[in-house]
Every structure is written in C-alpha cells, then in structure tokens.
C-alpha atoms as a PDB file:
ATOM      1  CA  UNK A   1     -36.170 -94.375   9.309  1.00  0.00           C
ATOM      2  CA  UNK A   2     -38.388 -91.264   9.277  1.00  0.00           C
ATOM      3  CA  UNK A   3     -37.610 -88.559   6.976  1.00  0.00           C
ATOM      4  CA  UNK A   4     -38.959 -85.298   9.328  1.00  0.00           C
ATOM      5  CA  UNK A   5     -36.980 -82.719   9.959  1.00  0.00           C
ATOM      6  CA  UNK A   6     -37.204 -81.440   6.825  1.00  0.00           C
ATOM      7  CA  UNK A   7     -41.507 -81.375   6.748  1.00  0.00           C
ATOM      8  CA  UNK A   8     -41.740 -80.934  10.659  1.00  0.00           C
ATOM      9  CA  UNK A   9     -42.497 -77.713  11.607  1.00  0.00           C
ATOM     10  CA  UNK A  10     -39.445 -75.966  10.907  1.00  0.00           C
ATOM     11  CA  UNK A  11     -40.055 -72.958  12.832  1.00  0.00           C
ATOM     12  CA  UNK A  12     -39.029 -70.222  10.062  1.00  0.00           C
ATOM     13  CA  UNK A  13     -40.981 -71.950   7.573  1.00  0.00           C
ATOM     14  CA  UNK A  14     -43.950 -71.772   9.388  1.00  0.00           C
ATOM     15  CA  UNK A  15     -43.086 -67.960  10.668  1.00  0.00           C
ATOM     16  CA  UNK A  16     -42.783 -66.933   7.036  1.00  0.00           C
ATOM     17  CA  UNK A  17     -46.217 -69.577   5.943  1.00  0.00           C
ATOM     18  CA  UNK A  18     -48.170 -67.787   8.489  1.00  0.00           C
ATOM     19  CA  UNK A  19     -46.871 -64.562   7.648  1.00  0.00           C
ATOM     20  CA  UNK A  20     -47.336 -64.630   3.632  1.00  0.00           C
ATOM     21  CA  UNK A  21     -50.966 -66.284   4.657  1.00  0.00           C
ATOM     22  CA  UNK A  22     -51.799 -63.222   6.907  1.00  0.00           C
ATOM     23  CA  UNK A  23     -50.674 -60.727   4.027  1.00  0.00           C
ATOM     24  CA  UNK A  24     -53.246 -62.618   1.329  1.00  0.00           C
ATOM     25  CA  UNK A  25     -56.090 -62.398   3.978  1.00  0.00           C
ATOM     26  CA  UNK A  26     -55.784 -58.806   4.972  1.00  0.00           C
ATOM     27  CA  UNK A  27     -55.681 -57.075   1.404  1.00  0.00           C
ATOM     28  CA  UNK A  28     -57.906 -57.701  -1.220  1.00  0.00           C
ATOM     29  CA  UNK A  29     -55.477 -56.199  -4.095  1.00  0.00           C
ATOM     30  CA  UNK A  30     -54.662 -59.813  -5.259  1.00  0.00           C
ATOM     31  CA  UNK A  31     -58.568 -61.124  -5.757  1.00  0.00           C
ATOM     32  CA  UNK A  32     -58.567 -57.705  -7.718  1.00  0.00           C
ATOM     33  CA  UNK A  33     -55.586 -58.820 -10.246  1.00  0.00           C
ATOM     34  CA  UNK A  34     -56.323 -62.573 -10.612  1.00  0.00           C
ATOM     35  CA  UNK A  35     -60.001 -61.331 -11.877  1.00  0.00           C
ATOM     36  CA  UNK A  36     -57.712 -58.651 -14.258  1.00  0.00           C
ATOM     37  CA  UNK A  37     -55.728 -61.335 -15.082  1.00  0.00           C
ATOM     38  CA  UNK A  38     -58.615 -63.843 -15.921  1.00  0.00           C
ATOM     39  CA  UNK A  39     -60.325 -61.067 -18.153  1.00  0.00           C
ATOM     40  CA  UNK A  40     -57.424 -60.897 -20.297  1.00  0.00           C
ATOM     41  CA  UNK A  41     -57.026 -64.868 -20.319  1.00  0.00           C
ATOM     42  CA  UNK A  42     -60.612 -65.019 -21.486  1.00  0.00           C
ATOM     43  CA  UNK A  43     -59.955 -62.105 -24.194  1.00  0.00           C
ATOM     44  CA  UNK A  44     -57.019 -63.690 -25.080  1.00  0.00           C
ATOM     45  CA  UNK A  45     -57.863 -67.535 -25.361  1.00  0.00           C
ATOM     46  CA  UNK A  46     -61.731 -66.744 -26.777  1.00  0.00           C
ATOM     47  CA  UNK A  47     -60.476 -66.413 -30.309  1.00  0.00           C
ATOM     48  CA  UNK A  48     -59.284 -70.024 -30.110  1.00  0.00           C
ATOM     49  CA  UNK A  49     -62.808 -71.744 -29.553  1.00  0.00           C
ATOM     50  CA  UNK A  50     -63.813 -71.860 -33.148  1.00  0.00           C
ATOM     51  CA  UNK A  51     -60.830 -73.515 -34.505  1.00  0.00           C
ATOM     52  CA  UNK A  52     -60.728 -77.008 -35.977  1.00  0.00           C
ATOM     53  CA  UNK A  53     -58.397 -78.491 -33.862  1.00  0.00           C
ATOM     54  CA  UNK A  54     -59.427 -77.269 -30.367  1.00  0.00           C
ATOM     55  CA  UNK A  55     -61.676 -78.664 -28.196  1.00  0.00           C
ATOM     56  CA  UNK A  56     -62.177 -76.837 -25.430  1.00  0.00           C
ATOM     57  CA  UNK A  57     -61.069 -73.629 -23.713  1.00  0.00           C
ATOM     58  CA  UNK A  58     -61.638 -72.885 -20.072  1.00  0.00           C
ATOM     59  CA  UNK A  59     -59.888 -70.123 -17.988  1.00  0.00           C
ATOM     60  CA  UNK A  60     -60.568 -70.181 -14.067  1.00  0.00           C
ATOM     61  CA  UNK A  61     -58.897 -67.724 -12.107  1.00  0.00           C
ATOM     62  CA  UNK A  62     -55.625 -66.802 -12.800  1.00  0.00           C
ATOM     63  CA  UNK A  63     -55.015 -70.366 -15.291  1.00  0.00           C
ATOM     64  CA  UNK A  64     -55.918 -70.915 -18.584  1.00  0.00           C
ATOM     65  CA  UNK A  65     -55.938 -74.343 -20.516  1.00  0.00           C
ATOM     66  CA  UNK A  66     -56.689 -74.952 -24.324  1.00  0.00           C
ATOM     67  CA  UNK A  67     -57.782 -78.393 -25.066  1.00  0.00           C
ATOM     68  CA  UNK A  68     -56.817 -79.856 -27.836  1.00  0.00           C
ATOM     69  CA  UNK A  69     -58.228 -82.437 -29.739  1.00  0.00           C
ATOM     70  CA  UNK A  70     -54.935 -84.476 -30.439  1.00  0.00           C
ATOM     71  CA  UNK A  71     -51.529 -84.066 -29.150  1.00  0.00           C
ATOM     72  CA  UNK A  72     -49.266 -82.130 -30.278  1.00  0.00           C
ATOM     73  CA  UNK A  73     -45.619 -82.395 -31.542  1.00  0.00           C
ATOM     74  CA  UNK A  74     -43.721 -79.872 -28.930  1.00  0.00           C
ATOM     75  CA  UNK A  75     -40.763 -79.675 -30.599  1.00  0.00           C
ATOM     76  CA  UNK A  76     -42.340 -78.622 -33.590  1.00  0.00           C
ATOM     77  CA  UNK A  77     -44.966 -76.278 -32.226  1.00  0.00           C
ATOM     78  CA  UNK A  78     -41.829 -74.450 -30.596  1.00  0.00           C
ATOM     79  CA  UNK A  79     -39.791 -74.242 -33.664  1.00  0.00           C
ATOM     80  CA  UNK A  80     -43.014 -72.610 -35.518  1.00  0.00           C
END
C-alpha cells in the first residue's frame, strides 16, 4: 500500500512552493541579510578559534558550527 496523497502534488502545496520560490528569485533583499547575518556569525564565533578545546570554526551562509574537540555534557553546558 502506497503512502501518496500526502507527497503527491497536493495542489496548494505546490501553489504556495511555487509561490514562496518565485518571491526568493525576484528580490535580492535575502542574499543581502544571509551575507549580514554571516558577518556577524564570523565576528561572533572568531573569538572562539584560539581556545583549547575547539577545533574548528566554520560559518557558511547563514549557519555557523563550532567544532569541538570532545563532546560535551549538554546538561551541564546548559546549567552553566
């Protein structure tokens, strides 16, 4: 038994796909605030590079990761 009425071209959900898709093509303002948004990651996240237990820190975009070298205990990191 197929499972396709839900992923099969449900005609408002590809009205309103083709219509947010045609809003991100014909303005530019959100290519302007990702690269706003990836200056501040990269002022904000630079700091972190020199620290012992980091390994990495990359920001692409609107998305920025800190590596770590070892896990970390959640819980306790959100408690801090």
């Amino acid at each position: 038994l197929m499972h396709g009425p839900t992923f099969m071209g449900n005609p408002l959900a590809c009205a309103v796909a083709l219509a947010s898709v045609s809003k991100l093509l014909k303005g530019g303002w959100w290519r302007r605030r990702v690269r706003a948004i990836e200056g501040q990651l990269c002022a904000g996240l630079n700091p972190c590079v020199g620290l012992d237990t980091v390994a990495d820190v990359r920001v692409k975009g609107a998305i920025g990761v800190v590596e770590m070298k070892a896990p970390l205990d959640a819980a306790k990191v959100a408690a801090a």
